[in-house]
N, C-alpha and C. Protein backbone atom coordinates (compact mmCIF):
# COMPACT_ATOMS: atom_id res chain seq x y z
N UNK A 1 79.32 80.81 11.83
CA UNK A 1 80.69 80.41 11.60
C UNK A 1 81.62 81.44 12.24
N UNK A 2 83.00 81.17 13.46
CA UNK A 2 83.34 81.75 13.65
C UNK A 2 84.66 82.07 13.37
N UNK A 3 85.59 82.84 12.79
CA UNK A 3 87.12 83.03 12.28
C UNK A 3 87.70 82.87 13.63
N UNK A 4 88.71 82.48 12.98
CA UNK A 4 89.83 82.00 14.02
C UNK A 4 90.35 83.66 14.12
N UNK A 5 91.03 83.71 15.02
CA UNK A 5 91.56 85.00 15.00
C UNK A 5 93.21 85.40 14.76
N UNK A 6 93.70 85.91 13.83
CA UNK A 6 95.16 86.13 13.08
C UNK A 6 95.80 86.35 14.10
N UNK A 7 97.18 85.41 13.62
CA UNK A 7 98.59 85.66 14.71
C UNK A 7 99.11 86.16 13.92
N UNK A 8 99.24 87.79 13.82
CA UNK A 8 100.15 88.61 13.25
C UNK A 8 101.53 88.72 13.66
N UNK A 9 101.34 88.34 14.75
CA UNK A 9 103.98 88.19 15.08
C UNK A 9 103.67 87.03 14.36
N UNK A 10 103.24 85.92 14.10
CA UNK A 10 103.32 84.82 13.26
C UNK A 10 103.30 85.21 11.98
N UNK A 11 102.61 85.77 11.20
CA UNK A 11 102.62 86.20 10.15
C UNK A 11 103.83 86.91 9.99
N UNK A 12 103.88 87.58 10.86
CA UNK A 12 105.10 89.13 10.26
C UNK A 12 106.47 88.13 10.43
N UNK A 13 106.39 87.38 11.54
CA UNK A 13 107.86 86.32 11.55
C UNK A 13 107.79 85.40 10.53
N UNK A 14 107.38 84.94 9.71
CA UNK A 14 107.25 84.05 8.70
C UNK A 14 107.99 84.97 7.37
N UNK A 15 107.22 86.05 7.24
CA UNK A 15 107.20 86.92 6.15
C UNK A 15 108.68 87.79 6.33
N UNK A 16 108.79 88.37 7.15
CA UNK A 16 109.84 89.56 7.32
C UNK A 16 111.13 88.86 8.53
N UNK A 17 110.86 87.83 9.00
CA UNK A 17 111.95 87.63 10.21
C UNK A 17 113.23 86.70 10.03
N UNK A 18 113.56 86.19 8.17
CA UNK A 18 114.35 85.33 8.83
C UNK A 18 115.71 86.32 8.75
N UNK A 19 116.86 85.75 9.47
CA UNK A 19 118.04 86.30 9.19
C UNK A 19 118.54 87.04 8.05
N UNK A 20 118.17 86.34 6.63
CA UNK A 20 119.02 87.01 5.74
C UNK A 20 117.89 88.20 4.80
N UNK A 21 116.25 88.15 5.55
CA UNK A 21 115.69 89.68 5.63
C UNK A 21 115.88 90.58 5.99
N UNK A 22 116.39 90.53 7.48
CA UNK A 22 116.87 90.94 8.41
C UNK A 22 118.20 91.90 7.82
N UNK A 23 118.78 91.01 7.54
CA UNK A 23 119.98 91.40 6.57
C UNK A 23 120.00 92.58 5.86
N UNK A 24 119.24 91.95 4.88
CA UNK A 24 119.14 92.79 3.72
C UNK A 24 118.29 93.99 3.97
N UNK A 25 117.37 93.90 5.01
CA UNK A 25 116.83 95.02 5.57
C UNK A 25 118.29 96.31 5.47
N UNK A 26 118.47 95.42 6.83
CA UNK A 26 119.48 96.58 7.53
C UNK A 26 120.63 97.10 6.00
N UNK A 27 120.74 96.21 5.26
CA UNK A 27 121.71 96.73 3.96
C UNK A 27 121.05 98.03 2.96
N UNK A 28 119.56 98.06 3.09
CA UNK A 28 118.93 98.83 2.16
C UNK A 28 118.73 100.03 2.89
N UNK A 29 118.72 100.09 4.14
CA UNK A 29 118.54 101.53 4.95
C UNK A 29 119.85 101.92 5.09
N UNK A 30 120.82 100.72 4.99
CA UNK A 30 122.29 101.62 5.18
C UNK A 30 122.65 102.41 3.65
N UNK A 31 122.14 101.77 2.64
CA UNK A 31 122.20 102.67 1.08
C UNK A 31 121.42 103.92 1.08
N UNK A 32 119.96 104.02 1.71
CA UNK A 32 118.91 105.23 1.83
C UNK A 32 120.05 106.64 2.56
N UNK A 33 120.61 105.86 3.85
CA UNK A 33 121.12 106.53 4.24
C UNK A 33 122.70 107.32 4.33
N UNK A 34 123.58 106.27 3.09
CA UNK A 34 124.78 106.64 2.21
C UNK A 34 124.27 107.77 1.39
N UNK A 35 123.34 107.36 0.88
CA UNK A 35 122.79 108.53 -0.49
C UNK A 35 121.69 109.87 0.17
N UNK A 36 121.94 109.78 1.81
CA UNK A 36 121.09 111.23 2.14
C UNK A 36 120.00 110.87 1.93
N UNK A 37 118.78 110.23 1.77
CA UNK A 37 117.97 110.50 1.21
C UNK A 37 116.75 110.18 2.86
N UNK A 38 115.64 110.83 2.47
CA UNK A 38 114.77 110.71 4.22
C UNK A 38 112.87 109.84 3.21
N UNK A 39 112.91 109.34 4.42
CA UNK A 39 112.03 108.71 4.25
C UNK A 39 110.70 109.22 3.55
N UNK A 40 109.64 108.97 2.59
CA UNK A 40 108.74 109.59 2.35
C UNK A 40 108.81 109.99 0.91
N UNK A 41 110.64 110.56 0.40
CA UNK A 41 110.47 112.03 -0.65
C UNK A 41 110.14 110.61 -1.99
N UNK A 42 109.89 109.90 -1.79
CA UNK A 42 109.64 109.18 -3.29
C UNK A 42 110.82 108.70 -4.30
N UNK A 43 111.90 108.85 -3.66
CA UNK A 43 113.17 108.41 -4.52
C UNK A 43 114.01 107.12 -3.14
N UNK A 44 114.48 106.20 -4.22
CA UNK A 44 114.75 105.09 -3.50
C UNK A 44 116.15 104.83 -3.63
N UNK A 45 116.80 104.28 -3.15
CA UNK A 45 118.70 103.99 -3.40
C UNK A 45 118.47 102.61 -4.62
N UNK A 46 118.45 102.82 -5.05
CA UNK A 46 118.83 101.89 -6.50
C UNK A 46 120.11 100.74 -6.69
N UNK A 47 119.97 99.68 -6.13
CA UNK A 47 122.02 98.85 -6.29
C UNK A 47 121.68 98.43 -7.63
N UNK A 48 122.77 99.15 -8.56
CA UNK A 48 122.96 98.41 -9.80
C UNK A 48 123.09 97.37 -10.19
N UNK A 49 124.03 96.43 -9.03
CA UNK A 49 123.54 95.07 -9.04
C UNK A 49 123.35 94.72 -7.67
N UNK A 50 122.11 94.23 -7.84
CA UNK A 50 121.27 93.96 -7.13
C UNK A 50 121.86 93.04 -5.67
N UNK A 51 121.32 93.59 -4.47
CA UNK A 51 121.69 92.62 -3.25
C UNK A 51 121.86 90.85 -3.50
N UNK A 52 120.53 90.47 -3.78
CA UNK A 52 120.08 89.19 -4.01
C UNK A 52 120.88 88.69 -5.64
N UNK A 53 121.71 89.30 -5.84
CA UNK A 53 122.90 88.96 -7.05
C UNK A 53 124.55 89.16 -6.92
N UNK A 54 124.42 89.50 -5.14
CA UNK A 54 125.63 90.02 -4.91
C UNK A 54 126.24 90.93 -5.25
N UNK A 55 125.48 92.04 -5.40
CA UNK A 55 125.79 93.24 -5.38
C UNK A 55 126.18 94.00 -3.97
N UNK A 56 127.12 94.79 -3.60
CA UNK A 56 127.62 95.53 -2.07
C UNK A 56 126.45 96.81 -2.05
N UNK A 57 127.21 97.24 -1.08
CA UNK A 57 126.30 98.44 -0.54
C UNK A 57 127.30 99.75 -0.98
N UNK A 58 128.53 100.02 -1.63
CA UNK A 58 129.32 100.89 -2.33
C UNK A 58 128.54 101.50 -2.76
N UNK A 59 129.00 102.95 -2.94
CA UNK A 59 128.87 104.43 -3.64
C UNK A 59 128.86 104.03 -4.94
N UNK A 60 129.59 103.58 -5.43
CA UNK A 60 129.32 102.40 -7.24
C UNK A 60 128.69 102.20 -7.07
N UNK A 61 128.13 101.40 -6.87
CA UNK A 61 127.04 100.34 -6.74
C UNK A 61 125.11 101.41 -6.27
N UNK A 62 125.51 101.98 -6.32
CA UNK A 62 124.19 103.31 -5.88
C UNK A 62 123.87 103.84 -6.58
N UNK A 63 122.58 104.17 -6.70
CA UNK A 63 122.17 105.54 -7.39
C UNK A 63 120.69 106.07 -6.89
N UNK A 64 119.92 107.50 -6.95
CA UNK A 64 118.94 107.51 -6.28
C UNK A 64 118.02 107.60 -7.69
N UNK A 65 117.09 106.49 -7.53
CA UNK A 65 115.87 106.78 -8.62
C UNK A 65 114.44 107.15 -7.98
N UNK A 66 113.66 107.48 -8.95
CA UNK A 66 112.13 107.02 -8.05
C UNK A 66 111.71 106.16 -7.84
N UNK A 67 110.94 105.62 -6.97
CA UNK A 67 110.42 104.22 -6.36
C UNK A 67 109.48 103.45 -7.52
N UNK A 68 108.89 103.77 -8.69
CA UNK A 68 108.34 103.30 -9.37
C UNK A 68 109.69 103.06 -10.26
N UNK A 69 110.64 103.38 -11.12
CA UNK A 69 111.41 103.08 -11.59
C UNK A 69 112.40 101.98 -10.71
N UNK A 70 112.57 102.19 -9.43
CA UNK A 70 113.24 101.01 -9.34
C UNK A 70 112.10 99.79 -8.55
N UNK A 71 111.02 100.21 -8.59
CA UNK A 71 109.79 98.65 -8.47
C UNK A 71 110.30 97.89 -9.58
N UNK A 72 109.67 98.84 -11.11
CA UNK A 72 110.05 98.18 -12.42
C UNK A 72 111.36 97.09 -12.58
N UNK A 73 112.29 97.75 -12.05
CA UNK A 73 113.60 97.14 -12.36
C UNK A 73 113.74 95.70 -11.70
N UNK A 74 113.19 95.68 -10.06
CA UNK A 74 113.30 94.24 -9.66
C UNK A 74 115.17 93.87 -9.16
N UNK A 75 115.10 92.75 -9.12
CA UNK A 75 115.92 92.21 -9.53
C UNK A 75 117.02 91.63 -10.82
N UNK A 76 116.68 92.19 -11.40
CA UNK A 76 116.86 91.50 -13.03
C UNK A 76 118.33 91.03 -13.49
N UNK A 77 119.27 92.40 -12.67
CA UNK A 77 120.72 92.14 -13.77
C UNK A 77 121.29 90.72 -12.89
């Protein structure tokens, strides 16, 4: 039996490419990078309310937590 072999730009464009990922990409590195913070140290920009709830990218709206505390949090408010 032989596997077909994976179209990964297919995959990754399905998963990560439409416009408003894209988006929100570029919105979450512009918060990493409001709040100083460099890639790696384990603390994440936190939006109090959340992108996907219409929350902005404001200095309000920020805070730096650790990446397991804001996994936990999600989306929620």
């Amino acid at each position: 039996m032989v596997k077909a072999k994976r179209n990964y730009r297919k995959e990754y464009d399905e998963y990560q490419g439409t416009p408003e990922q894209k988006k929100n990409r570029a919105k979450r590195n512009a918060a990493r990078a409001k709040l100083r913070l460099k890639k790696g140290d384990g603390i994440e920009a936190d939006h109090k309310v959340p992108l996907s709830k219409g929350g902005s990218n404001t200095k309000r709206n920020l805070r730096a937590v650790k990446r397991s505390t804001n996994r936990k949090k999600g989306a929620k408010k």
